[in-house]
PDBML (XML) file of the C-alpha atoms, coordinates in Angstrom:
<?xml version="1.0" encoding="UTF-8" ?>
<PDBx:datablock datablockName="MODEL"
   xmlns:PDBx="http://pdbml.pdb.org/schema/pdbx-v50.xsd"
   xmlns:xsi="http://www.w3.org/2001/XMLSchema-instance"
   xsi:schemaLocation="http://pdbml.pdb.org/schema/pdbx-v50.xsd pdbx-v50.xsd">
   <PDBx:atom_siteCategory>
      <PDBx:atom_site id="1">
         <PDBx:B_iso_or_equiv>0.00</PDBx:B_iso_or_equiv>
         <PDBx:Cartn_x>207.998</PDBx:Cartn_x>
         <PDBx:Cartn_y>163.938</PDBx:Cartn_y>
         <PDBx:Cartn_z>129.640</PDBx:Cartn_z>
         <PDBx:auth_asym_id>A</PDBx:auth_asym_id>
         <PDBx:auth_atom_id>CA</PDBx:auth_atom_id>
         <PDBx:auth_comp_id>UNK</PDBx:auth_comp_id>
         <PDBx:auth_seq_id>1</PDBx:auth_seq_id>
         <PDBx:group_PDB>ATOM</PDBx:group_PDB>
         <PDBx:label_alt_id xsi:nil="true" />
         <PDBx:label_asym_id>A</PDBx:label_asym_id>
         <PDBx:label_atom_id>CA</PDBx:label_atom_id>
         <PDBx:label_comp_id>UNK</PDBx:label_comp_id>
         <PDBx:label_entity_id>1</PDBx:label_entity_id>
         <PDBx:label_seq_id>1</PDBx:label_seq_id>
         <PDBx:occupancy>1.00</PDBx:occupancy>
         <PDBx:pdbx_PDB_model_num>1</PDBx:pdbx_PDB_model_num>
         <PDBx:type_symbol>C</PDBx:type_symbol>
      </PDBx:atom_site>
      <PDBx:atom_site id="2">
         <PDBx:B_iso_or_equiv>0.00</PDBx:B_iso_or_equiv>
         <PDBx:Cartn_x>206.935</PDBx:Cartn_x>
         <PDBx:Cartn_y>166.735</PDBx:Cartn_y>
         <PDBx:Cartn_z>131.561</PDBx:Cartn_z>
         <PDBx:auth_asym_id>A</PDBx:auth_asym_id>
         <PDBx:auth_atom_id>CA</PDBx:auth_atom_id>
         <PDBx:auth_comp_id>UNK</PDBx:auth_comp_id>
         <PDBx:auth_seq_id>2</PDBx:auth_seq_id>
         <PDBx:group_PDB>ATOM</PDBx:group_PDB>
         <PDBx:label_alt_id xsi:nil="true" />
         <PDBx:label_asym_id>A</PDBx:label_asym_id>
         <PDBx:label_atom_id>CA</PDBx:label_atom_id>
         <PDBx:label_comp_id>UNK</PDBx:label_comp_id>
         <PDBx:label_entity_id>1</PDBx:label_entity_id>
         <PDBx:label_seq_id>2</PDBx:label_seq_id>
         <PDBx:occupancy>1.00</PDBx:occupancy>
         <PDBx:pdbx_PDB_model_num>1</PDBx:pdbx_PDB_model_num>
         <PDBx:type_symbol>C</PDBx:type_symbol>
      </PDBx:atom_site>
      <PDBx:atom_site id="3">
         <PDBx:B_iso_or_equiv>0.00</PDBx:B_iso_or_equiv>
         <PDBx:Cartn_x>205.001</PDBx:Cartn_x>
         <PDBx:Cartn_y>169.875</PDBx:Cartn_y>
         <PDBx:Cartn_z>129.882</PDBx:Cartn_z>
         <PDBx:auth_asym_id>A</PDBx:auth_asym_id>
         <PDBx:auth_atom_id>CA</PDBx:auth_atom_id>
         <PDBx:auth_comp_id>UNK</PDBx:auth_comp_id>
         <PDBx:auth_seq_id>3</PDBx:auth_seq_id>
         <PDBx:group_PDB>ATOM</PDBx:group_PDB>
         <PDBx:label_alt_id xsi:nil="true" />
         <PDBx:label_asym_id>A</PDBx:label_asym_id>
         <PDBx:label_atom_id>CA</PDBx:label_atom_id>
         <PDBx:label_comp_id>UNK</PDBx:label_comp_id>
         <PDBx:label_entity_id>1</PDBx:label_entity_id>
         <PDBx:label_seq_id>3</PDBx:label_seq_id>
         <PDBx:occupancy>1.00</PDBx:occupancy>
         <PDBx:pdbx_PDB_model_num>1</PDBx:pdbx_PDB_model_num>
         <PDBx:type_symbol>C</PDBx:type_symbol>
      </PDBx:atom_site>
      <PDBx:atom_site id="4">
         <PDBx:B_iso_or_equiv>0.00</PDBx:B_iso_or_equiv>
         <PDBx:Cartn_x>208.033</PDBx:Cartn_x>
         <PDBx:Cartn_y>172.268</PDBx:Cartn_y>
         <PDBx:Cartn_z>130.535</PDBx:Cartn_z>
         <PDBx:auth_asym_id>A</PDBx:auth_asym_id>
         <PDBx:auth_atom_id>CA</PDBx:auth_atom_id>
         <PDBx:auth_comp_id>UNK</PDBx:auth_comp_id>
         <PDBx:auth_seq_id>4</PDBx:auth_seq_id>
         <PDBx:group_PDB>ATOM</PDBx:group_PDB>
         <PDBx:label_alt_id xsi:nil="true" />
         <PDBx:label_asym_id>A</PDBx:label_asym_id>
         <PDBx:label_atom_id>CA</PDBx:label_atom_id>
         <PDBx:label_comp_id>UNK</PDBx:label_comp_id>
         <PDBx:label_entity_id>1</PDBx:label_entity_id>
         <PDBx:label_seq_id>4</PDBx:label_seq_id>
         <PDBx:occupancy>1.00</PDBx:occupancy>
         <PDBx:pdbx_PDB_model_num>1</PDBx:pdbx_PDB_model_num>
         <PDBx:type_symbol>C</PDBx:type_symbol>
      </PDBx:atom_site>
      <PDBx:atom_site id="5">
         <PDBx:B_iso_or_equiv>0.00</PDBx:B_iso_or_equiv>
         <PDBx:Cartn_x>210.507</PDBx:Cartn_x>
         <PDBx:Cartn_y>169.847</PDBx:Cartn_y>
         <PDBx:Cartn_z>128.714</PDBx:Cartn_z>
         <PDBx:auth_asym_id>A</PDBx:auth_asym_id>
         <PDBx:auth_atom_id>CA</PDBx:auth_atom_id>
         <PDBx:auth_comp_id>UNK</PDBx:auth_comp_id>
         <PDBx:auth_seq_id>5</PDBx:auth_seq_id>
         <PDBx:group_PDB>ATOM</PDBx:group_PDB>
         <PDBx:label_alt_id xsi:nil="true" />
         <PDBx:label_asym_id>A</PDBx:label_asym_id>
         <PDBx:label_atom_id>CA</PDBx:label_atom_id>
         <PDBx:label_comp_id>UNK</PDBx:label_comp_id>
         <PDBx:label_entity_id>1</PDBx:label_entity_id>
         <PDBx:label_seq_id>5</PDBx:label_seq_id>
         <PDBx:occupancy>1.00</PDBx:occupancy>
         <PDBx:pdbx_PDB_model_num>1</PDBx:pdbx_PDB_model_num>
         <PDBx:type_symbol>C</PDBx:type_symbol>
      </PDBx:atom_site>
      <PDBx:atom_site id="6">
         <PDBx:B_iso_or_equiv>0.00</PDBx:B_iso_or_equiv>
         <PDBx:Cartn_x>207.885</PDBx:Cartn_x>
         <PDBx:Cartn_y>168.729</PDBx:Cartn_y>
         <PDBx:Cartn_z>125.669</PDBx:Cartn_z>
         <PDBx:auth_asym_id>A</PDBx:auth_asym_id>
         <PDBx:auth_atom_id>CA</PDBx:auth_atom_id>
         <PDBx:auth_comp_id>UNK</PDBx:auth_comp_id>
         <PDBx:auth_seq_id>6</PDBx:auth_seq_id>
         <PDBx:group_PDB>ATOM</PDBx:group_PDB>
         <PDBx:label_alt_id xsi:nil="true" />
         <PDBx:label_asym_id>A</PDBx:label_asym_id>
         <PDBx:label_atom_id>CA</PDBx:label_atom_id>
         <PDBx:label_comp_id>UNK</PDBx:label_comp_id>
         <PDBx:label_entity_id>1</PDBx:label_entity_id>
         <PDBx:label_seq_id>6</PDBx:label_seq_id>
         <PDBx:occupancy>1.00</PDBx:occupancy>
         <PDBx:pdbx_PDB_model_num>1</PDBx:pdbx_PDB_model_num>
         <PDBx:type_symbol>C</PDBx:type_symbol>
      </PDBx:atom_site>
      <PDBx:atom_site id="7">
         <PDBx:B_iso_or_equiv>0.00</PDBx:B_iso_or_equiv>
         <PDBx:Cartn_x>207.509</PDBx:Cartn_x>
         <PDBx:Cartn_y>172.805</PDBx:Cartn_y>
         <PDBx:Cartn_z>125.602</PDBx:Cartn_z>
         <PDBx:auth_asym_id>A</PDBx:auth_asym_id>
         <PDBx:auth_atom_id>CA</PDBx:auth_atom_id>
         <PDBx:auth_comp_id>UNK</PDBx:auth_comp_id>
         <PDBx:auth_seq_id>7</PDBx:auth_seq_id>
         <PDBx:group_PDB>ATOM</PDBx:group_PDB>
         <PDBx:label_alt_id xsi:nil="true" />
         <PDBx:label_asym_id>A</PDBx:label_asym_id>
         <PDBx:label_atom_id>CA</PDBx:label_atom_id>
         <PDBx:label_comp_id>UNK</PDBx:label_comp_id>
         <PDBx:label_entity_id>1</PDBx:label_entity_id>
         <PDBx:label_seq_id>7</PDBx:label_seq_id>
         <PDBx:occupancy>1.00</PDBx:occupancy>
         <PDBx:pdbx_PDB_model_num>1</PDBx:pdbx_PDB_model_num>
         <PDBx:type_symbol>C</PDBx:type_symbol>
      </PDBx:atom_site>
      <PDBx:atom_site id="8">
         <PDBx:B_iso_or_equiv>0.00</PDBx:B_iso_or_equiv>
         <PDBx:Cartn_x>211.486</PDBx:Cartn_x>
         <PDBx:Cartn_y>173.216</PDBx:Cartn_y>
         <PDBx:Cartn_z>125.628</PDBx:Cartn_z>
         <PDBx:auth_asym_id>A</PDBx:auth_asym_id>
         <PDBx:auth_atom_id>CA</PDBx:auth_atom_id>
         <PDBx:auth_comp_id>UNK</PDBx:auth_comp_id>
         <PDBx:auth_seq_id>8</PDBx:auth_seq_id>
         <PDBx:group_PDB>ATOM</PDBx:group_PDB>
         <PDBx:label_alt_id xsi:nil="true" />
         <PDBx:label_asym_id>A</PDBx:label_asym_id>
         <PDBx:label_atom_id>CA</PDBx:label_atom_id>
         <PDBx:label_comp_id>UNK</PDBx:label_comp_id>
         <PDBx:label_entity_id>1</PDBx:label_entity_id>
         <PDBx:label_seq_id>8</PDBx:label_seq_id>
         <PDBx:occupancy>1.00</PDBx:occupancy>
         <PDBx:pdbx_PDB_model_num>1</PDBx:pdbx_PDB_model_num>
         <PDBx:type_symbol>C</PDBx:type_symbol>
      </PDBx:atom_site>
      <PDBx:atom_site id="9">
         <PDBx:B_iso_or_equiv>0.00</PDBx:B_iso_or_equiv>
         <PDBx:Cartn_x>211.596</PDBx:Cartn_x>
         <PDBx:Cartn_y>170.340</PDBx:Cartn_y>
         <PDBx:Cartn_z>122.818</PDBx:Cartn_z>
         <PDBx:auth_asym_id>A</PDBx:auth_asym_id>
         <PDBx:auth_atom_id>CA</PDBx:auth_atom_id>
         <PDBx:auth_comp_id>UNK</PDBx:auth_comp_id>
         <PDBx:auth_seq_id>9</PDBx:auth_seq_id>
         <PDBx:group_PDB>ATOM</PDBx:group_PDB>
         <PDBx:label_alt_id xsi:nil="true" />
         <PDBx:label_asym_id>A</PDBx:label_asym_id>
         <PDBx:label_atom_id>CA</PDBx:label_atom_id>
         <PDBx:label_comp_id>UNK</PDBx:label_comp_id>
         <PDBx:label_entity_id>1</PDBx:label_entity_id>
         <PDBx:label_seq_id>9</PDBx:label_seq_id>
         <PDBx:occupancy>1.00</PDBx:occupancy>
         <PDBx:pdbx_PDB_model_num>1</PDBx:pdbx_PDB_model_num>
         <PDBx:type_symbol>C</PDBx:type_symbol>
      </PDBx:atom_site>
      <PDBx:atom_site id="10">
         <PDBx:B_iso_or_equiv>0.00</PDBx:B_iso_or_equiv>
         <PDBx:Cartn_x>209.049</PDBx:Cartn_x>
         <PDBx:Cartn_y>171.391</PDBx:Cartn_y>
         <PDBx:Cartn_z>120.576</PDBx:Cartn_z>
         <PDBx:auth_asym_id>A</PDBx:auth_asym_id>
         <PDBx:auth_atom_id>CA</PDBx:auth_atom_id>
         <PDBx:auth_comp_id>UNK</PDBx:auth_comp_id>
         <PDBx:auth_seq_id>10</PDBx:auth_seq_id>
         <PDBx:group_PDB>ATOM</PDBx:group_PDB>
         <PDBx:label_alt_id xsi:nil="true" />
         <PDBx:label_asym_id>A</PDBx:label_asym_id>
         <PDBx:label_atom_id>CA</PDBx:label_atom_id>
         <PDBx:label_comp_id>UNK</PDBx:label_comp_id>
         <PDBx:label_entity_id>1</PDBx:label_entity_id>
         <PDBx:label_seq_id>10</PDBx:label_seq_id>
         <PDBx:occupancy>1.00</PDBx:occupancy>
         <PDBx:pdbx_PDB_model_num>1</PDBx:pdbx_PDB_model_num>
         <PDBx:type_symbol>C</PDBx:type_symbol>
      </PDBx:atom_site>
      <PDBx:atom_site id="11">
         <PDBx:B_iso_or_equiv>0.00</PDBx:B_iso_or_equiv>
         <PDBx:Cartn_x>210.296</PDBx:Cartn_x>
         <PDBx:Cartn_y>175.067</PDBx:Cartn_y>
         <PDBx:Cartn_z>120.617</PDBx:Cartn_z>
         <PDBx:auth_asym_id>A</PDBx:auth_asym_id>
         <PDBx:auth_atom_id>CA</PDBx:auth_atom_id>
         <PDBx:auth_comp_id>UNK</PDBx:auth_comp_id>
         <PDBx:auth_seq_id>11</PDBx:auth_seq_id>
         <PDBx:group_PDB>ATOM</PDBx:group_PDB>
         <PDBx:label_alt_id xsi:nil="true" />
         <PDBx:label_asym_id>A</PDBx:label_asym_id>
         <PDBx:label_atom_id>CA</PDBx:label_atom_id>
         <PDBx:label_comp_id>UNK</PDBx:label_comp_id>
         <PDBx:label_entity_id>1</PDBx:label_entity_id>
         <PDBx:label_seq_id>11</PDBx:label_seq_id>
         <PDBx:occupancy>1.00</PDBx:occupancy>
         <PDBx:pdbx_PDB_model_num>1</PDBx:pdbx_PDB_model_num>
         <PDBx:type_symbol>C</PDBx:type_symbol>
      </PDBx:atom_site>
      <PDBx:atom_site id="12">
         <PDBx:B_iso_or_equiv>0.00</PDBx:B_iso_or_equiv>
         <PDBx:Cartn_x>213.793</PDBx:Cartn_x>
         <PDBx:Cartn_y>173.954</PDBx:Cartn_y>
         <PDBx:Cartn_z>119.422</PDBx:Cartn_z>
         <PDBx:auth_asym_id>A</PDBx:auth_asym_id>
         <PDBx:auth_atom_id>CA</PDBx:auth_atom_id>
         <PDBx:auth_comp_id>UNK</PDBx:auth_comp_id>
         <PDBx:auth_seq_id>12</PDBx:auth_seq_id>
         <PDBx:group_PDB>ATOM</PDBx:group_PDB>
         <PDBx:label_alt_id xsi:nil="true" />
         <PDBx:label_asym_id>A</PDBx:label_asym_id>
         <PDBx:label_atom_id>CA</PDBx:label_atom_id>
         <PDBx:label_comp_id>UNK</PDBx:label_comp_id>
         <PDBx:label_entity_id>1</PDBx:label_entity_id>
         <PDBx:label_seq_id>12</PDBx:label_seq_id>
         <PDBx:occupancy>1.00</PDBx:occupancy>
         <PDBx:pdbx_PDB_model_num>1</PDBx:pdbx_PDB_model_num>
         <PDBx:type_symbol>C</PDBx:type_symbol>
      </PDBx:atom_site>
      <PDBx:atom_site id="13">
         <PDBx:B_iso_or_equiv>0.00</PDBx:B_iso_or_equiv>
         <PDBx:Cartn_x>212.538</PDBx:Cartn_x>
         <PDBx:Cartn_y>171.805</PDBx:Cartn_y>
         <PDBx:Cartn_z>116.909</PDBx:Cartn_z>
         <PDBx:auth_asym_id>A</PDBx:auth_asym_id>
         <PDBx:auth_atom_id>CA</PDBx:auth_atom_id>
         <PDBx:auth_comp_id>UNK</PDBx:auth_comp_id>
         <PDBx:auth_seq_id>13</PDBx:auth_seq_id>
         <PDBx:group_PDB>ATOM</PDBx:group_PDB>
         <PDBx:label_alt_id xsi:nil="true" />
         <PDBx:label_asym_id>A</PDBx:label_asym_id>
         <PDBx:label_atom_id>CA</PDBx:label_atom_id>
         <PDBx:label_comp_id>UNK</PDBx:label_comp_id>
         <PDBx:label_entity_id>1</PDBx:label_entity_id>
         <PDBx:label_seq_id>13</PDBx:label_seq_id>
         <PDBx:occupancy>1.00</PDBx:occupancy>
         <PDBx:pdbx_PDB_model_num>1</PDBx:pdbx_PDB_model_num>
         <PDBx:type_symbol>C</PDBx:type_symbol>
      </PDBx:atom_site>
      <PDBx:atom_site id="14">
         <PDBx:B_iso_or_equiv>0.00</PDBx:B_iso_or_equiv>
         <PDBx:Cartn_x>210.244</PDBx:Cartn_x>
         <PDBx:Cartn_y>175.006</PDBx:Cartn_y>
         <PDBx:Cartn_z>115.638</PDBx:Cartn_z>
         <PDBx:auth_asym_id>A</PDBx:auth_asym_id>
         <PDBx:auth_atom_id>CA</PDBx:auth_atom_id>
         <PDBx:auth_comp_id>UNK</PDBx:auth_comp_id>
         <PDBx:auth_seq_id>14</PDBx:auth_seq_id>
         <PDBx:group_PDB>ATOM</PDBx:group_PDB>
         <PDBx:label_alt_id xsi:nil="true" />
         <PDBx:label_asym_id>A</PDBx:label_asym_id>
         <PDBx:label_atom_id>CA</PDBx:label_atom_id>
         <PDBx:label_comp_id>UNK</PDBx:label_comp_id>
         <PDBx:label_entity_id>1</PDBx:label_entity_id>
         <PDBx:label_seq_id>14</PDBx:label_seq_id>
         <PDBx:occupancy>1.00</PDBx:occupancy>
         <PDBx:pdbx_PDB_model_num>1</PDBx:pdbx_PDB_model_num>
         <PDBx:type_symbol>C</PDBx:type_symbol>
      </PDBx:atom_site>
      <PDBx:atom_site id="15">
         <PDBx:B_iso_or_equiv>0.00</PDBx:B_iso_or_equiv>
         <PDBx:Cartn_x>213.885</PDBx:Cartn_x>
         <PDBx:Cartn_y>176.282</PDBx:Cartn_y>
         <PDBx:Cartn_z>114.166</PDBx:Cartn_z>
         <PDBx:auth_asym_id>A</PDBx:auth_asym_id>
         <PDBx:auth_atom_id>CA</PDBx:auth_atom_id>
         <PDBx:auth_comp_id>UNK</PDBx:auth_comp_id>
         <PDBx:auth_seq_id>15</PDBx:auth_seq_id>
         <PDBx:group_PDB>ATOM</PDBx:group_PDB>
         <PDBx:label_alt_id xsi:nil="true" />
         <PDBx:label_asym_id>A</PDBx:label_asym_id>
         <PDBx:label_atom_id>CA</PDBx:label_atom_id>
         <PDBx:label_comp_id>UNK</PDBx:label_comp_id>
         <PDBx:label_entity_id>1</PDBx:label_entity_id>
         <PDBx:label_seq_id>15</PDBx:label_seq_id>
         <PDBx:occupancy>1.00</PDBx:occupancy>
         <PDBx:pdbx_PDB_model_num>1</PDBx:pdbx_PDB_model_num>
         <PDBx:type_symbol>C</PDBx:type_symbol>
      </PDBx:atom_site>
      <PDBx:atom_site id="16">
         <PDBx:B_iso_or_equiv>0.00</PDBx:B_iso_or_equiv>
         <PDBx:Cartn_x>216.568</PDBx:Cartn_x>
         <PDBx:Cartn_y>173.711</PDBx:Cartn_y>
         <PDBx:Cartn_z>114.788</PDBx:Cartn_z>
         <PDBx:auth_asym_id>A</PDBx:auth_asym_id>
         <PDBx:auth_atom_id>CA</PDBx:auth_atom_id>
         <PDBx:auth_comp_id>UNK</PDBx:auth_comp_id>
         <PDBx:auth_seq_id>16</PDBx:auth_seq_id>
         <PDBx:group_PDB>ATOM</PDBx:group_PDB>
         <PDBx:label_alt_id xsi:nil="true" />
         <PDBx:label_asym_id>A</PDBx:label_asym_id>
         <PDBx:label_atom_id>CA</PDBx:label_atom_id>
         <PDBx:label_comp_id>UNK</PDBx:label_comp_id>
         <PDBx:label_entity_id>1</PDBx:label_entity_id>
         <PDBx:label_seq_id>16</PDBx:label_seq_id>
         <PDBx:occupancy>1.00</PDBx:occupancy>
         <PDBx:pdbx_PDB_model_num>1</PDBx:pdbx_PDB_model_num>
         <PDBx:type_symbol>C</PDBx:type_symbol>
      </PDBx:atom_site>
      <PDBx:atom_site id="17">
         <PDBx:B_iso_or_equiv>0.00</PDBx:B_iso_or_equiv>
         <PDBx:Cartn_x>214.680</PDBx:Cartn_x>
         <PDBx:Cartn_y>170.234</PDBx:Cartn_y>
         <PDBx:Cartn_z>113.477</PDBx:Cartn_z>
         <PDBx:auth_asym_id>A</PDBx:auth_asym_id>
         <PDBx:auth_atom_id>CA</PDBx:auth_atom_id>
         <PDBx:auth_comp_id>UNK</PDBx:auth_comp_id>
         <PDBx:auth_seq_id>17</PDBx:auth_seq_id>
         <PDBx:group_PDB>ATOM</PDBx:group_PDB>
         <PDBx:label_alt_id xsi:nil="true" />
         <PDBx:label_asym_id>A</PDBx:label_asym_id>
         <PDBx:label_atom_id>CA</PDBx:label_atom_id>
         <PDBx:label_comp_id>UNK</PDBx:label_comp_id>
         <PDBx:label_entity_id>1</PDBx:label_entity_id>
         <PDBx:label_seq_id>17</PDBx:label_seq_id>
         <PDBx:occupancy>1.00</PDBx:occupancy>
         <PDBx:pdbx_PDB_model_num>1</PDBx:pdbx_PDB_model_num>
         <PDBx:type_symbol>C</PDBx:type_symbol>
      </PDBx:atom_site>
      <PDBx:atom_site id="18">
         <PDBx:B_iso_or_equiv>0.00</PDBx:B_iso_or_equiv>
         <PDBx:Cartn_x>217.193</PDBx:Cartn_x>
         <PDBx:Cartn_y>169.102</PDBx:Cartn_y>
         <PDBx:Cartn_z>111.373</PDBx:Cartn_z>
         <PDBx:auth_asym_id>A</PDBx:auth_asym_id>
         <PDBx:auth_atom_id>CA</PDBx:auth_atom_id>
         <PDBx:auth_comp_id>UNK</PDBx:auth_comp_id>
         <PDBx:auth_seq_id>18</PDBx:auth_seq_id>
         <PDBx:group_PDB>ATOM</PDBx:group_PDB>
         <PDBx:label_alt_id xsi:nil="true" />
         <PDBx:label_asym_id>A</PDBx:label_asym_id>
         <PDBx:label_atom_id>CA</PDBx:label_atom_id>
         <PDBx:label_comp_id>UNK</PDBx:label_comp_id>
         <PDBx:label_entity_id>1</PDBx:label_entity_id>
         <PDBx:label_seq_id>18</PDBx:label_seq_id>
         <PDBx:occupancy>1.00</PDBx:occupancy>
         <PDBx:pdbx_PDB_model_num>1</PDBx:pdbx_PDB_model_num>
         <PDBx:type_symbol>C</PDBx:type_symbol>
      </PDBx:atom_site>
      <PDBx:atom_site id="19">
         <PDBx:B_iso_or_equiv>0.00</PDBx:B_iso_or_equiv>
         <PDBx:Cartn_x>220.140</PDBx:Cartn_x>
         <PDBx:Cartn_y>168.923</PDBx:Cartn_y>
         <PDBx:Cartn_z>113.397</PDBx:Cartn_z>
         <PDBx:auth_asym_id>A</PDBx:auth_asym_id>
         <PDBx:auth_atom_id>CA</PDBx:auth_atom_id>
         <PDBx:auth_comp_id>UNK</PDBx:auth_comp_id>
         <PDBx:auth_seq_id>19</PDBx:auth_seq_id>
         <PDBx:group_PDB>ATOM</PDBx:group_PDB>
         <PDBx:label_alt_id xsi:nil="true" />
         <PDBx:label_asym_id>A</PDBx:label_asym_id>
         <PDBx:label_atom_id>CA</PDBx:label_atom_id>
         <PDBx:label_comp_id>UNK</PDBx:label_comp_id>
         <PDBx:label_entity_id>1</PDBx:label_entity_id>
         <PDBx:label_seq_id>19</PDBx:label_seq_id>
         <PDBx:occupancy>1.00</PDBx:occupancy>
         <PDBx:pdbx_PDB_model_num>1</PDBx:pdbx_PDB_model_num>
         <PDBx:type_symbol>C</PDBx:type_symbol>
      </PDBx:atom_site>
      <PDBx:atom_site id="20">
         <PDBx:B_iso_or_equiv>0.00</PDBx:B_iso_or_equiv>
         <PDBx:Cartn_x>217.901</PDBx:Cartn_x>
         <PDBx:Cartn_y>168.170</PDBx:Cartn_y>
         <PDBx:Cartn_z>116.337</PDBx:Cartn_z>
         <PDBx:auth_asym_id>A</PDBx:auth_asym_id>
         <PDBx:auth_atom_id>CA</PDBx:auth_atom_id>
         <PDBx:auth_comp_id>UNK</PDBx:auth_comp_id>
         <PDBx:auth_seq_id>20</PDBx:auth_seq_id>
         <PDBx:group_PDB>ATOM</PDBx:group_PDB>
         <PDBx:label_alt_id xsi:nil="true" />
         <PDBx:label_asym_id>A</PDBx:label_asym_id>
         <PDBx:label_atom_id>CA</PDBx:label_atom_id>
         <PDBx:label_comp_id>UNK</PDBx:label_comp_id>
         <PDBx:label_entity_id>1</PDBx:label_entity_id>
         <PDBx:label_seq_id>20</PDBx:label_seq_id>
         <PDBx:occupancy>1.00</PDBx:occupancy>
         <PDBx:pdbx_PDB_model_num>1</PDBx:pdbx_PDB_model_num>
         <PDBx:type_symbol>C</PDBx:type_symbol>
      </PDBx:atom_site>
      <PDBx:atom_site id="21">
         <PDBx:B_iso_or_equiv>0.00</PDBx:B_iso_or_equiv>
         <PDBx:Cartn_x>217.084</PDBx:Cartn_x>
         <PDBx:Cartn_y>164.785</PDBx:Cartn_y>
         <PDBx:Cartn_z>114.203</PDBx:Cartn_z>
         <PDBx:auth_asym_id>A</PDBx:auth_asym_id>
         <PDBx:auth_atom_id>CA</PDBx:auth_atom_id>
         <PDBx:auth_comp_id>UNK</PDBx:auth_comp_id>
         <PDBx:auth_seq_id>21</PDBx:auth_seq_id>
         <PDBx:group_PDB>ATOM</PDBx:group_PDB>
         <PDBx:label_alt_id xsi:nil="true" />
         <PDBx:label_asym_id>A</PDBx:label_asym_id>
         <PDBx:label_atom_id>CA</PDBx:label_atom_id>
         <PDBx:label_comp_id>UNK</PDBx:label_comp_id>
         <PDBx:label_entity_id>1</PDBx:label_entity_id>
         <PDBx:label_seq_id>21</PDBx:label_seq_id>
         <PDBx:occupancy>1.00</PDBx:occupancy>
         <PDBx:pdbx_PDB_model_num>1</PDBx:pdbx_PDB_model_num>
         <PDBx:type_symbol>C</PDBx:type_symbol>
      </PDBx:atom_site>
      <PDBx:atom_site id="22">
         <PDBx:B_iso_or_equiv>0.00</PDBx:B_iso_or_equiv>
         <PDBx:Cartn_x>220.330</PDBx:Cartn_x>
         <PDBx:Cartn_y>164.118</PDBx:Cartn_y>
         <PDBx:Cartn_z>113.882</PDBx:Cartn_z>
         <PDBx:auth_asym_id>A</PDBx:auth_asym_id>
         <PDBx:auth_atom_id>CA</PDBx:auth_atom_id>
         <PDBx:auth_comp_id>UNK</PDBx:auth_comp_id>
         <PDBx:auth_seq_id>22</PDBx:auth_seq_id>
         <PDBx:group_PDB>ATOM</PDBx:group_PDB>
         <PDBx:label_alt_id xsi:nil="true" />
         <PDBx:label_asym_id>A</PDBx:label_asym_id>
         <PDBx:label_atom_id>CA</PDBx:label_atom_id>
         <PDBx:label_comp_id>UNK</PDBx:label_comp_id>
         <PDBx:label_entity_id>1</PDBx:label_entity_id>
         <PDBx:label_seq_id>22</PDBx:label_seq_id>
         <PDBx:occupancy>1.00</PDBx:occupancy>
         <PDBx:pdbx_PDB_model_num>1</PDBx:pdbx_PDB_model_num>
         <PDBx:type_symbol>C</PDBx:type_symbol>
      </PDBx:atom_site>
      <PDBx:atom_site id="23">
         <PDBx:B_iso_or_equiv>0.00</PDBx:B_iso_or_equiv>
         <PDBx:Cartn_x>221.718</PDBx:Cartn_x>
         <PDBx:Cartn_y>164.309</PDBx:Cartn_y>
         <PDBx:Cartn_z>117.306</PDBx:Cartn_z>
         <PDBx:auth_asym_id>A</PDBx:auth_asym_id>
         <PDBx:auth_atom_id>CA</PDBx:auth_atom_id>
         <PDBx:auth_comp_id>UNK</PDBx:auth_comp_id>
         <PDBx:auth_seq_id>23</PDBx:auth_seq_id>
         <PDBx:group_PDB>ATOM</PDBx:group_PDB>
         <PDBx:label_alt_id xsi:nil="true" />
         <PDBx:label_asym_id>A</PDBx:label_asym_id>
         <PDBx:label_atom_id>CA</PDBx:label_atom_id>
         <PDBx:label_comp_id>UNK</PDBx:label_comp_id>
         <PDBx:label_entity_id>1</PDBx:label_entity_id>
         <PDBx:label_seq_id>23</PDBx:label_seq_id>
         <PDBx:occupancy>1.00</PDBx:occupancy>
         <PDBx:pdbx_PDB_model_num>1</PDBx:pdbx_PDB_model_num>
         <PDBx:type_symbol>C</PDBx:type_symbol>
      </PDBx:atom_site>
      <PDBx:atom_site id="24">
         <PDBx:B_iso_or_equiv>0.00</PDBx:B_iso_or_equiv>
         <PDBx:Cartn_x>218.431</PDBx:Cartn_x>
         <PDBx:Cartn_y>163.035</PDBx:Cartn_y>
         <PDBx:Cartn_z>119.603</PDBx:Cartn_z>
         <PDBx:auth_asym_id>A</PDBx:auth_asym_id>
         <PDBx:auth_atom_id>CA</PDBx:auth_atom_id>
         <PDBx:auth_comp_id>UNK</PDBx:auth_comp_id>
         <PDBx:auth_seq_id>24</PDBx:auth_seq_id>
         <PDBx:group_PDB>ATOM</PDBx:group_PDB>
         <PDBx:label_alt_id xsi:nil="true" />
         <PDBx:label_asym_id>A</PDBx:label_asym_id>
         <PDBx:label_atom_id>CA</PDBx:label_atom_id>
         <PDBx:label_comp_id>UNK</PDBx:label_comp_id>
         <PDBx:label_entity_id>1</PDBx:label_entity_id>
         <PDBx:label_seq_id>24</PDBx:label_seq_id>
         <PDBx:occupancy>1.00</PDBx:occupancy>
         <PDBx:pdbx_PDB_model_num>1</PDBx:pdbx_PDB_model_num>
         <PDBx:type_symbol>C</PDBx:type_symbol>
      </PDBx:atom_site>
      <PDBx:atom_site id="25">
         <PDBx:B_iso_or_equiv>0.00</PDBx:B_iso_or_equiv>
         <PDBx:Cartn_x>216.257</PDBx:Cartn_x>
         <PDBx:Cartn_y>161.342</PDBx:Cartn_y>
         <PDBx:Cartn_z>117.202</PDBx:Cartn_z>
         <PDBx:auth_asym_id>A</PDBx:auth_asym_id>
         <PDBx:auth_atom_id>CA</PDBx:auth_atom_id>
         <PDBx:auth_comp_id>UNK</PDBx:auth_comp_id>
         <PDBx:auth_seq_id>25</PDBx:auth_seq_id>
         <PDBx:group_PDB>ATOM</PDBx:group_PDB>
         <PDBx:label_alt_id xsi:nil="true" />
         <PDBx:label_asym_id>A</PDBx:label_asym_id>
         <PDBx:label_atom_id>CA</PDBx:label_atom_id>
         <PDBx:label_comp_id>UNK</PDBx:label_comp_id>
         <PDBx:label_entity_id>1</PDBx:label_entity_id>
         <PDBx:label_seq_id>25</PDBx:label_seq_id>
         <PDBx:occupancy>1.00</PDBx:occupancy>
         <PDBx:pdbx_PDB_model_num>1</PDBx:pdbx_PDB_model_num>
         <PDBx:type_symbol>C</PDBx:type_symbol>
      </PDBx:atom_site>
   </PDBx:atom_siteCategory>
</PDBx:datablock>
């Protein structure tokens, strides 16, 4: 992945991890 989108994924993660497990992981 690009830098911008591993920046964009690790921000949401930084608040939103659970549901972010959930759905992507």
């Amino acid at each position: 992945p690009s830098r911008h989108l591993m920046a964009a994924l690790a921000s949401f993660c930084s608040k939103y991890s659970q549901p972010f497990c959930r759905v992507l992981v």
